[in-house]
C-alpha atoms as a PDB file:
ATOM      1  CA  UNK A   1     -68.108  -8.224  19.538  1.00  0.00           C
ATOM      2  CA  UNK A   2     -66.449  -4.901  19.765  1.00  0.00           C
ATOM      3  CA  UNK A   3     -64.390  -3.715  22.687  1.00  0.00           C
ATOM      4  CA  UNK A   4     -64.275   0.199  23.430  1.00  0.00           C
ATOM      5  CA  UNK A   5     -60.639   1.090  23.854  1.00  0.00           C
ATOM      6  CA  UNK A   6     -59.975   4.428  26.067  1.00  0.00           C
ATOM      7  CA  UNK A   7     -57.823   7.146  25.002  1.00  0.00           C
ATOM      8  CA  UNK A   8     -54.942   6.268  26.932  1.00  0.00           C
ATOM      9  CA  UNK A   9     -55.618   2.973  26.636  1.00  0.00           C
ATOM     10  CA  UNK A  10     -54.446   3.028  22.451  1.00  0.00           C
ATOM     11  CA  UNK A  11     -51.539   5.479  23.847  1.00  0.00           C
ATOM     12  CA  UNK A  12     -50.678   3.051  26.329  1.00  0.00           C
ATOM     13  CA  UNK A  13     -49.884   0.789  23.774  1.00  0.00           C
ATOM     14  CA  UNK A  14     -47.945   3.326  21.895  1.00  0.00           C
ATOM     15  CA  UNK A  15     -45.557   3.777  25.024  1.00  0.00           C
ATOM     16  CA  UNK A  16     -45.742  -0.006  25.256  1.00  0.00           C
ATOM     17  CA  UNK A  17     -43.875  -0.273  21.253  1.00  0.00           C
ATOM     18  CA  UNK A  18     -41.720   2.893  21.903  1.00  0.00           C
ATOM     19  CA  UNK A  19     -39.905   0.620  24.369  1.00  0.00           C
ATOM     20  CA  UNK A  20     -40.540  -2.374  22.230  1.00  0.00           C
ATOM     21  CA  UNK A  21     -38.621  -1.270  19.599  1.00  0.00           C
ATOM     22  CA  UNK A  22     -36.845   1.728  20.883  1.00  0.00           C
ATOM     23  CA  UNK A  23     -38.506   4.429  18.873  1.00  0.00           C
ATOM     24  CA  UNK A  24     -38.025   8.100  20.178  1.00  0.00           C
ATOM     25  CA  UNK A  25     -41.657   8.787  20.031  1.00  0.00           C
ATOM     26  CA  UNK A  26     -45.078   7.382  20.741  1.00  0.00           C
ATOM     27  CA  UNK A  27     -47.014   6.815  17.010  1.00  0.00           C
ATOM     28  CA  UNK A  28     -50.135   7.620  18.392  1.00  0.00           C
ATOM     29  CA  UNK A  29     -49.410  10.458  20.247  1.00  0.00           C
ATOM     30  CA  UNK A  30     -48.461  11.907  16.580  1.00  0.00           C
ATOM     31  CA  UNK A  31     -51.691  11.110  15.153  1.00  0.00           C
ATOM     32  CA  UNK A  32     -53.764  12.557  18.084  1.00  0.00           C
ATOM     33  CA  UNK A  33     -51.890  16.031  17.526  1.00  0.00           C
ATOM     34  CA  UNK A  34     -52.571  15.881  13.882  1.00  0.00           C
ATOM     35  CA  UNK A  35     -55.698  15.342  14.170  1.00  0.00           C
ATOM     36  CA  UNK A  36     -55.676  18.383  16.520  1.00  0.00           C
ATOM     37  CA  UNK A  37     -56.872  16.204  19.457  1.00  0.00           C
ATOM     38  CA  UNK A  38     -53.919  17.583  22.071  1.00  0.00           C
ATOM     39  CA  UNK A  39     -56.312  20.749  21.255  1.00  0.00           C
ATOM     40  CA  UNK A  40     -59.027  18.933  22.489  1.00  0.00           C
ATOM     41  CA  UNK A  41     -57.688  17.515  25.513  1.00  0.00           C
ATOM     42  CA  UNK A  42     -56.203  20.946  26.522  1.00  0.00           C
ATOM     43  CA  UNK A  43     -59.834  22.406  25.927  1.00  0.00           C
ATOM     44  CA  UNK A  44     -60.820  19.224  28.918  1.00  0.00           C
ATOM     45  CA  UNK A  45     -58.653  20.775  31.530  1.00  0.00           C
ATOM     46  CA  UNK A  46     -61.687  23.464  32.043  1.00  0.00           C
ATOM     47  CA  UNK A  47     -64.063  20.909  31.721  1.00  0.00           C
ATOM     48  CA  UNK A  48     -66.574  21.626  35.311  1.00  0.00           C
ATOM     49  CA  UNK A  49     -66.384  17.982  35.846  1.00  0.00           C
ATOM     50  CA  UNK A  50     -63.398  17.191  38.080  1.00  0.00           C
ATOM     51  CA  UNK A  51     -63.328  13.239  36.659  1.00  0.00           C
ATOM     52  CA  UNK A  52     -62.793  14.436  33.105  1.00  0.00           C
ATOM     53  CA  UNK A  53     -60.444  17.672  34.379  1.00  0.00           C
ATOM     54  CA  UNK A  54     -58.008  14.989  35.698  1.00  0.00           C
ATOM     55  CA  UNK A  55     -58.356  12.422  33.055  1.00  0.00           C
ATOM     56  CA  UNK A  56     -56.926  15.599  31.073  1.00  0.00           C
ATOM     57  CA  UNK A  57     -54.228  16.308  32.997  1.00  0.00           C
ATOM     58  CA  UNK A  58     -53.131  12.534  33.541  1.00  0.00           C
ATOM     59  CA  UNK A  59     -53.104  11.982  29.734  1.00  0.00           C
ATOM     60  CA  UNK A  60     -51.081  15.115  28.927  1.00  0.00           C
ATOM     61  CA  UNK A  61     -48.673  14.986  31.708  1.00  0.00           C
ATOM     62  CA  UNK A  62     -48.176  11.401  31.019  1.00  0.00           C
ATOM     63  CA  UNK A  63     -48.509  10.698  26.715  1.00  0.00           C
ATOM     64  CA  UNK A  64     -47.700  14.653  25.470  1.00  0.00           C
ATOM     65  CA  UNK A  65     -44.941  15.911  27.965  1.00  0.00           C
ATOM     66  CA  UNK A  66     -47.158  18.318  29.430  1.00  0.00           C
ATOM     67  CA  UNK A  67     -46.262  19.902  33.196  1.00  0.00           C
ATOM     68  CA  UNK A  68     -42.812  18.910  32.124  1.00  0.00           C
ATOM     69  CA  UNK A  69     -40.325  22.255  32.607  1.00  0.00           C
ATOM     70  CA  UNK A  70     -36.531  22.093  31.593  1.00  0.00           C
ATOM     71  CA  UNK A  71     -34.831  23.869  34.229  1.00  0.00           C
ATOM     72  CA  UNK A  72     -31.941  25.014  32.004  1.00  0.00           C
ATOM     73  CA  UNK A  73     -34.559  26.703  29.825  1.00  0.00           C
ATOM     74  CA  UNK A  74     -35.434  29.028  32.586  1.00  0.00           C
ATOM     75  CA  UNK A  75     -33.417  32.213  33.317  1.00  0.00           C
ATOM     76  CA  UNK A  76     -32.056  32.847  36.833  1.00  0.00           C
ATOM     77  CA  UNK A  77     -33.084  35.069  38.914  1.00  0.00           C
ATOM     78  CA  UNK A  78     -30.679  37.696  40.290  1.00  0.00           C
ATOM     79  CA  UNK A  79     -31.135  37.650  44.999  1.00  0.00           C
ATOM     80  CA  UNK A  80     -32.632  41.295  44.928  1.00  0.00           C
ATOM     81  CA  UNK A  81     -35.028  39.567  42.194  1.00  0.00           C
ATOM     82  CA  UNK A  82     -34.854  42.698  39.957  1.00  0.00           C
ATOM     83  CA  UNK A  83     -32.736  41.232  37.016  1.00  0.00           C
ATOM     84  CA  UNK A  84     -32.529  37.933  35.250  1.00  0.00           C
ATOM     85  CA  UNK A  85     -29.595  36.365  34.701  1.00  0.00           C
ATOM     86  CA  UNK A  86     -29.093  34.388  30.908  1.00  0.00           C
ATOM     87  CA  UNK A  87     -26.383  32.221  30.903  1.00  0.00           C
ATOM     88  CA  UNK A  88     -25.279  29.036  28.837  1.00  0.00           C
ATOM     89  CA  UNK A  89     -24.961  25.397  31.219  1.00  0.00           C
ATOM     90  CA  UNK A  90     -21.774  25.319  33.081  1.00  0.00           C
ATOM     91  CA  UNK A  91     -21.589  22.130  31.373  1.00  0.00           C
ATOM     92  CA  UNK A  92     -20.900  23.476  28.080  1.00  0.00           C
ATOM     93  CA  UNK A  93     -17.353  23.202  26.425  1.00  0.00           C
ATOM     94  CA  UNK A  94     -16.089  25.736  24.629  1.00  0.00           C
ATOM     95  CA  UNK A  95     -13.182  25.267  22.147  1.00  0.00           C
ATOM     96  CA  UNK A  96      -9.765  27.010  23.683  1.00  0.00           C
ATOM     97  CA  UNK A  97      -9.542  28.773  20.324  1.00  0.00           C
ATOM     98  CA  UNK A  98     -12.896  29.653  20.064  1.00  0.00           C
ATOM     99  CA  UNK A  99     -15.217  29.142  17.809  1.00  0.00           C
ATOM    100  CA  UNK A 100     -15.001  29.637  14.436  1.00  0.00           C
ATOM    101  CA  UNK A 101     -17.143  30.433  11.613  1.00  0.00           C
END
């Protein structure tokens, strides 16, 4: 007797051991992208069937991070919306003497 396991199914289990044993990242999700299967499931986001175009998106948005923005990455945009405006977290500390090198 063989059981079929699903794709998320195997990645579920990798979350499952991430939290188990407080890794940083899923073991399985590793493999997949070696064995250039994020590829694949990218390629299934223009799949014509809806069923499989969602399966996609659940498994990447869910196991690979995808849909996922950092907001700090983004630059602003200026009100007129002509210029952007790069600038480092207002969280940041700087050293009172600077930096040095």
């Amino acid at each position: 007797y063989q059981r079929r396991v699903h794709g998320d199914n195997i990645l579920a289990v990798g979350e499952n051991y991430v939290k188990n044993h407080f890794e940083r990242e899923n073991p399985y999700t590793s493999v997949i992208e070696a064995a250039e299967g994020l590829d694949k499931i990218e390629k299934l986001q223009e799949h014509e069937n809806q069923q499989i175009y969602e399966k996609a998106v659940k498994l990447l948005e869910t196991y690979f991070n995808a849909g996922v923005e950092d907001e700090n990455l983004a630059p602003q945009v200026s009100a007129n919306q002509q210029t952007y405006t790069f600038a480092a977290p207002s969280t940041l500390q700087v050293p009172a003497n600077g930096f040095a090198f």
